[in-house]
N, C-alpha and C. Protein backbone atom coordinates (compact mmCIF):
# COMPACT_ATOMS: atom_id res chain seq x y z
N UNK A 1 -42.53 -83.65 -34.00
CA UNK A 1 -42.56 -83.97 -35.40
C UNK A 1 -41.61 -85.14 -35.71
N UNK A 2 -40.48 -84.98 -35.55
CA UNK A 2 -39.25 -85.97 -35.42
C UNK A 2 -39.94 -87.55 -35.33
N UNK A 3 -41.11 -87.78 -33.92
CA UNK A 3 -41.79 -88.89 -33.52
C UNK A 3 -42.28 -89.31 -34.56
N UNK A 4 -43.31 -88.58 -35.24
CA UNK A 4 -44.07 -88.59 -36.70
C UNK A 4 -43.11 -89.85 -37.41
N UNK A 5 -42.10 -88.86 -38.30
CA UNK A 5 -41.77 -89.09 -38.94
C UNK A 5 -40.92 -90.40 -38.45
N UNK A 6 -40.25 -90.63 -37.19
CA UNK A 6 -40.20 -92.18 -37.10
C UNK A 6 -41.18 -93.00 -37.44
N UNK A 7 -41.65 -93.14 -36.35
CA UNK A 7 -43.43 -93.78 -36.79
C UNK A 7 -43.59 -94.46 -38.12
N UNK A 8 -43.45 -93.41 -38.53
CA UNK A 8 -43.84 -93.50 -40.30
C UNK A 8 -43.19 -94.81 -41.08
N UNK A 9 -42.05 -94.23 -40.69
CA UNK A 9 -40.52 -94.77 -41.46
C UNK A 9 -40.53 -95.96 -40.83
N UNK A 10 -40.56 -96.52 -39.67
CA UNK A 10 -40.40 -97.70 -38.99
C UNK A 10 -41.29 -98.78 -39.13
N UNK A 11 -42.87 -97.97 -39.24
CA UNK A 11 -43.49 -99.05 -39.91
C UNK A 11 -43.29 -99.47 -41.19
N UNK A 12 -42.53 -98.48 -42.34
CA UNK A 12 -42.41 -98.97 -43.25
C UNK A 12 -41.32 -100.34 -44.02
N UNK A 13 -40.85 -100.03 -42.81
CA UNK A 13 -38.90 -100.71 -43.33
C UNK A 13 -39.19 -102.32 -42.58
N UNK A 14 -38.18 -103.16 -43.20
CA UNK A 14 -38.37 -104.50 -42.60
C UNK A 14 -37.51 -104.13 -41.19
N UNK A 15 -37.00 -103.39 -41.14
CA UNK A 15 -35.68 -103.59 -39.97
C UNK A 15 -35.63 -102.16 -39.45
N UNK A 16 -36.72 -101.68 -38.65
CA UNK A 16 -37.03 -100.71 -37.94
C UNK A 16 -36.20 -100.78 -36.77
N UNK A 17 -35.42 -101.69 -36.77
CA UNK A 17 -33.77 -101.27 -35.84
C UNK A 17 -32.90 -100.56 -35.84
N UNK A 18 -32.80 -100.42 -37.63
CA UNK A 18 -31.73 -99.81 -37.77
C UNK A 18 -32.28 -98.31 -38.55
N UNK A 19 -33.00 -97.64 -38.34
CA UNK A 19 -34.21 -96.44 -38.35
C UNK A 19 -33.13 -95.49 -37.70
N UNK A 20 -32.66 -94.79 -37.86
CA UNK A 20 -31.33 -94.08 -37.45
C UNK A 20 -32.03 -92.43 -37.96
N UNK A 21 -32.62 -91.09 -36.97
CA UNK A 21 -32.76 -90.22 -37.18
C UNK A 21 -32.51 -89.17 -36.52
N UNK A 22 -31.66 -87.43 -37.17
CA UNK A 22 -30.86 -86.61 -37.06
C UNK A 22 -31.42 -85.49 -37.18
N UNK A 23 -31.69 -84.58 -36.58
CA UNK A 23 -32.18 -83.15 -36.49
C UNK A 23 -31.12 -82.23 -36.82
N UNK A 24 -31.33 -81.46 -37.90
CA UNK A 24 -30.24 -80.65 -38.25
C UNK A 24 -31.03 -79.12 -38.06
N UNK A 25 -30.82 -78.31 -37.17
CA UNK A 25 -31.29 -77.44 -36.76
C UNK A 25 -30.62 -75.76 -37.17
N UNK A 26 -31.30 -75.15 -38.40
CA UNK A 26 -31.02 -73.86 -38.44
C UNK A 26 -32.20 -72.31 -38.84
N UNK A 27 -31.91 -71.99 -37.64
CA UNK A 27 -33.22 -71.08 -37.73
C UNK A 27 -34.49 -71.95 -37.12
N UNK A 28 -35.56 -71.39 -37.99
CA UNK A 28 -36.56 -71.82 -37.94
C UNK A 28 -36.82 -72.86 -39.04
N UNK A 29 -35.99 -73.80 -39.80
CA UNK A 29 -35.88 -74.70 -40.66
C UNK A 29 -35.47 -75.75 -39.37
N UNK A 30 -35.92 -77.02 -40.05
CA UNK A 30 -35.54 -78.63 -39.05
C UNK A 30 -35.27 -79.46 -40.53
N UNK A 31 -34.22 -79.79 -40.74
CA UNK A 31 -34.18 -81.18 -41.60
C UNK A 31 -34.23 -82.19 -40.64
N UNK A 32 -34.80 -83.16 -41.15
CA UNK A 32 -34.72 -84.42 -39.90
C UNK A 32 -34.26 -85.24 -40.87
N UNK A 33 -32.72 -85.92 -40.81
CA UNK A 33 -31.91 -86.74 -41.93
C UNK A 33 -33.00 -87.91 -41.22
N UNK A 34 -32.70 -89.21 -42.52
CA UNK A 34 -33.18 -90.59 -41.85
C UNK A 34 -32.33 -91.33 -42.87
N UNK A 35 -31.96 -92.62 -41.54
CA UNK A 35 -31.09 -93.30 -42.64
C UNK A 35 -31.33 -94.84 -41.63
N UNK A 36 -31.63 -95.36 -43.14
CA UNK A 36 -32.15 -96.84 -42.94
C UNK A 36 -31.17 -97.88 -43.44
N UNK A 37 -31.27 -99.24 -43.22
CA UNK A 37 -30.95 -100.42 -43.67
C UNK A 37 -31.03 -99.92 -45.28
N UNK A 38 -29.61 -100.57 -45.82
CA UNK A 38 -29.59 -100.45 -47.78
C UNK A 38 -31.07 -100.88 -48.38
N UNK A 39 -31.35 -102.17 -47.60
CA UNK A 39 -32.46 -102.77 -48.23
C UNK A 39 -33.90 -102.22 -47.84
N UNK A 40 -33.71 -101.46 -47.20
CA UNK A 40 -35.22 -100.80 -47.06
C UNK A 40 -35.18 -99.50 -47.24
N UNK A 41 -33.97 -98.88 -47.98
CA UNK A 41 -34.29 -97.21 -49.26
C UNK A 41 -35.14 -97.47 -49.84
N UNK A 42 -35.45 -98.42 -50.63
CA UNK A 42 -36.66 -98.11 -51.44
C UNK A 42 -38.17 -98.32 -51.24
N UNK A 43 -38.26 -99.10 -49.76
CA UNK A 43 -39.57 -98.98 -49.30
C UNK A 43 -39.85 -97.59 -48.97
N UNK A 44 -38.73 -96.87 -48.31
CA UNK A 44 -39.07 -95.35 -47.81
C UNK A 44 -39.16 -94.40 -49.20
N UNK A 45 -38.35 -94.58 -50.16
CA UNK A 45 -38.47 -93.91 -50.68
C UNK A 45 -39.75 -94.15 -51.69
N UNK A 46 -40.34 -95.26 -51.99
CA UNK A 46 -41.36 -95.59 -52.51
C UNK A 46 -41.03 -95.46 -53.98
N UNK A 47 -42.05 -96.51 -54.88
CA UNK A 47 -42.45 -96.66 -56.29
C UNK A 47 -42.08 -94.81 -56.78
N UNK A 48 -41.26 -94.53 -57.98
CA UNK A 48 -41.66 -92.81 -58.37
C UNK A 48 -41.31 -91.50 -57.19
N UNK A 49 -40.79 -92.60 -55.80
CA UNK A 49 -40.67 -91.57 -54.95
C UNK A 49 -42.10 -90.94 -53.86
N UNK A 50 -43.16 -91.90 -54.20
CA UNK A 50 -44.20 -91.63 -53.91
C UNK A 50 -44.21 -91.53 -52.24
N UNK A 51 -43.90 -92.69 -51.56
CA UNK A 51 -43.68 -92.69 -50.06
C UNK A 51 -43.30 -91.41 -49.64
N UNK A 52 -41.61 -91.19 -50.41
CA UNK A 52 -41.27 -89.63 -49.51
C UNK A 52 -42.23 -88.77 -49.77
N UNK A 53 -42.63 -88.40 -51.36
CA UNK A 53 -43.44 -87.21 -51.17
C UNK A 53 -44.45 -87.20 -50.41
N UNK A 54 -45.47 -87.81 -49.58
CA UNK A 54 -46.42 -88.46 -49.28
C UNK A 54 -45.58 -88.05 -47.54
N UNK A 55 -44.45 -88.51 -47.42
CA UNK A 55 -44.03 -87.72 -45.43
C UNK A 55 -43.71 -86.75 -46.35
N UNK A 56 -43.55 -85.77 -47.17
CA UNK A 56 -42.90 -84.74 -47.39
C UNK A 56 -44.61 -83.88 -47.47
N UNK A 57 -45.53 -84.26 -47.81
CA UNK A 57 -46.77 -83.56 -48.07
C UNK A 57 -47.57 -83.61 -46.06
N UNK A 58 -47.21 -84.36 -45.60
CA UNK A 58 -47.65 -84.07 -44.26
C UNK A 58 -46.58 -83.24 -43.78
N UNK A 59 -45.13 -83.38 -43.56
CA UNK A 59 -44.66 -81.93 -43.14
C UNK A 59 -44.81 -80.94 -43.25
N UNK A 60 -45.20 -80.61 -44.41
CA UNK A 60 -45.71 -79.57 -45.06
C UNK A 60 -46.62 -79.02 -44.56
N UNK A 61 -47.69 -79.84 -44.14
CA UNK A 61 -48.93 -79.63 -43.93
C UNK A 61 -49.30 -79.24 -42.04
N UNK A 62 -48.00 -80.07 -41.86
CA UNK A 62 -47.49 -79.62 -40.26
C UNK A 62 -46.60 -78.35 -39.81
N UNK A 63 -46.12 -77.73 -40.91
CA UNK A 63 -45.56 -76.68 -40.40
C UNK A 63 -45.74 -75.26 -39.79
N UNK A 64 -46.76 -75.23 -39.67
CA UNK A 64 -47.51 -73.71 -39.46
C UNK A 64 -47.72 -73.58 -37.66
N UNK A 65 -47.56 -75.24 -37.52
CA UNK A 65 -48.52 -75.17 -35.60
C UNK A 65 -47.54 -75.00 -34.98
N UNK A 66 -46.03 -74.87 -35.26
CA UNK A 66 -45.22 -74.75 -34.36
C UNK A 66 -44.24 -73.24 -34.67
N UNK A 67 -44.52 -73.13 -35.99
CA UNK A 67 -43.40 -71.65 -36.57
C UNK A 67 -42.17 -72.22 -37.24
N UNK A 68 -41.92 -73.64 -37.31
CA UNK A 68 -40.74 -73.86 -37.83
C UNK A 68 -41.27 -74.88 -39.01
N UNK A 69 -40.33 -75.04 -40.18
CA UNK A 69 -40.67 -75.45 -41.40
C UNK A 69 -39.38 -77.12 -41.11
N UNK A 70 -40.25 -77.72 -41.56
CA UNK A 70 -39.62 -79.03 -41.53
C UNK A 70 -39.53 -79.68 -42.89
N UNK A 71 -38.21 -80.11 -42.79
CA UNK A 71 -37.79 -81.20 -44.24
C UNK A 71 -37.20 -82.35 -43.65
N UNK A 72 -37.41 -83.50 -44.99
CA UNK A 72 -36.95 -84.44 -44.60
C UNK A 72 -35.79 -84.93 -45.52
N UNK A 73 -34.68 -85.72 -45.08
CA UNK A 73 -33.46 -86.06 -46.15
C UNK A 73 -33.53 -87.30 -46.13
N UNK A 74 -34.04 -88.01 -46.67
CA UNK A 74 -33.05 -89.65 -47.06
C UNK A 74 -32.12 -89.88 -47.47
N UNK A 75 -31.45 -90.60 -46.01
CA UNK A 75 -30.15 -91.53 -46.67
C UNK A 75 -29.04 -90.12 -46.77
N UNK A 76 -28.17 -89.85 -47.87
CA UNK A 76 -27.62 -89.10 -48.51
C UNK A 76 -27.75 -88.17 -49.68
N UNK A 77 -29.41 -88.37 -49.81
CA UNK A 77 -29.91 -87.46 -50.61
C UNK A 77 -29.11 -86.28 -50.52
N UNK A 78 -29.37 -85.61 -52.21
CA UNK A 78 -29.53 -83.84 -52.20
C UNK A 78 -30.58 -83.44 -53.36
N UNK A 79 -31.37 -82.73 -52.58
CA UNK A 79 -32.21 -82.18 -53.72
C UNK A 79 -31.99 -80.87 -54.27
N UNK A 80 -32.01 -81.59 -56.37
CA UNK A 80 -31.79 -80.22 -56.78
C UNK A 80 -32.79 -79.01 -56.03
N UNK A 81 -31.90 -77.74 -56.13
CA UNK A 81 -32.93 -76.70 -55.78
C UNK A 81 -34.09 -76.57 -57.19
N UNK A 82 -34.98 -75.54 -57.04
CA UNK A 82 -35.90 -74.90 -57.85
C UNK A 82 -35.46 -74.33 -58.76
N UNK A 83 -35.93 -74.23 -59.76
CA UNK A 83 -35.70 -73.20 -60.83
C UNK A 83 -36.27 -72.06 -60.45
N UNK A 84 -35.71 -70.79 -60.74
CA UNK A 84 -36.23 -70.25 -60.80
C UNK A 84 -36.80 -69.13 -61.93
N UNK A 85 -38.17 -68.74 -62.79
CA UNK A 85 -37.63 -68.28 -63.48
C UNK A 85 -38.33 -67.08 -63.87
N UNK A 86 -37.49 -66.16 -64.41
CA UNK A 86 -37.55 -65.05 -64.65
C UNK A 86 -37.58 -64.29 -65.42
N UNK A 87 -37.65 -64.88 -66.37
CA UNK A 87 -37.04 -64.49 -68.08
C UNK A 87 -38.11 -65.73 -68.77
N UNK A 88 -39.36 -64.99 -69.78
CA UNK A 88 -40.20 -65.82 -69.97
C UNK A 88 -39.84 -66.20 -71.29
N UNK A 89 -38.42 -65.09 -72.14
CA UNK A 89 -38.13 -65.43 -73.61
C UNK A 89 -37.33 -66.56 -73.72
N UNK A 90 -37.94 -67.72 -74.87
CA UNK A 90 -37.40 -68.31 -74.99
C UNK A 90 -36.38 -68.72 -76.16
């Protein structure tokens, strides 16, 4: 998967040199950090964020063939968690 998601990322960036990626391994979860050239965050991350969601909708879609669930981090991202909710009064 890791390959994938180079792939991806390398064709996207002007400077697929500096394509720098980190497997953070717990459980059956994989974050795979990626961290690019300043000037090519926003090719990866795309217009609205569209690029990531777009590798974030094929991981997704890859996770079942191996048993482990894969995410991806850009850069120094953190994503808020979910709401969750439980209480429908407003």
């Amino acid at each position: 998967m890791k390959q994938v998601i180079e792939l991806i990322v390398k064709s996207l960036v002007e400077k697929p040199e500096a394509v720098v990626l980190e497997d953070v391994v717990d459980g059956d979860n994989v974050t795979v950090k990626v961290k690019v050239a300043d000037g090519d965050m926003g090719r990866v991350i795309g217009k609205g964020g569209a690029t990531v969601t777009a590798i974030r909708t094929i991981l997704k879609n890859c996770n079942s063939r191996d048993g482990k669930r894969y995410f991806i981090q850009i850069g120094d991202e953190v994503r808020a968690p979910r709401k969750e909710f439980t209480d429908a009064s407003y």
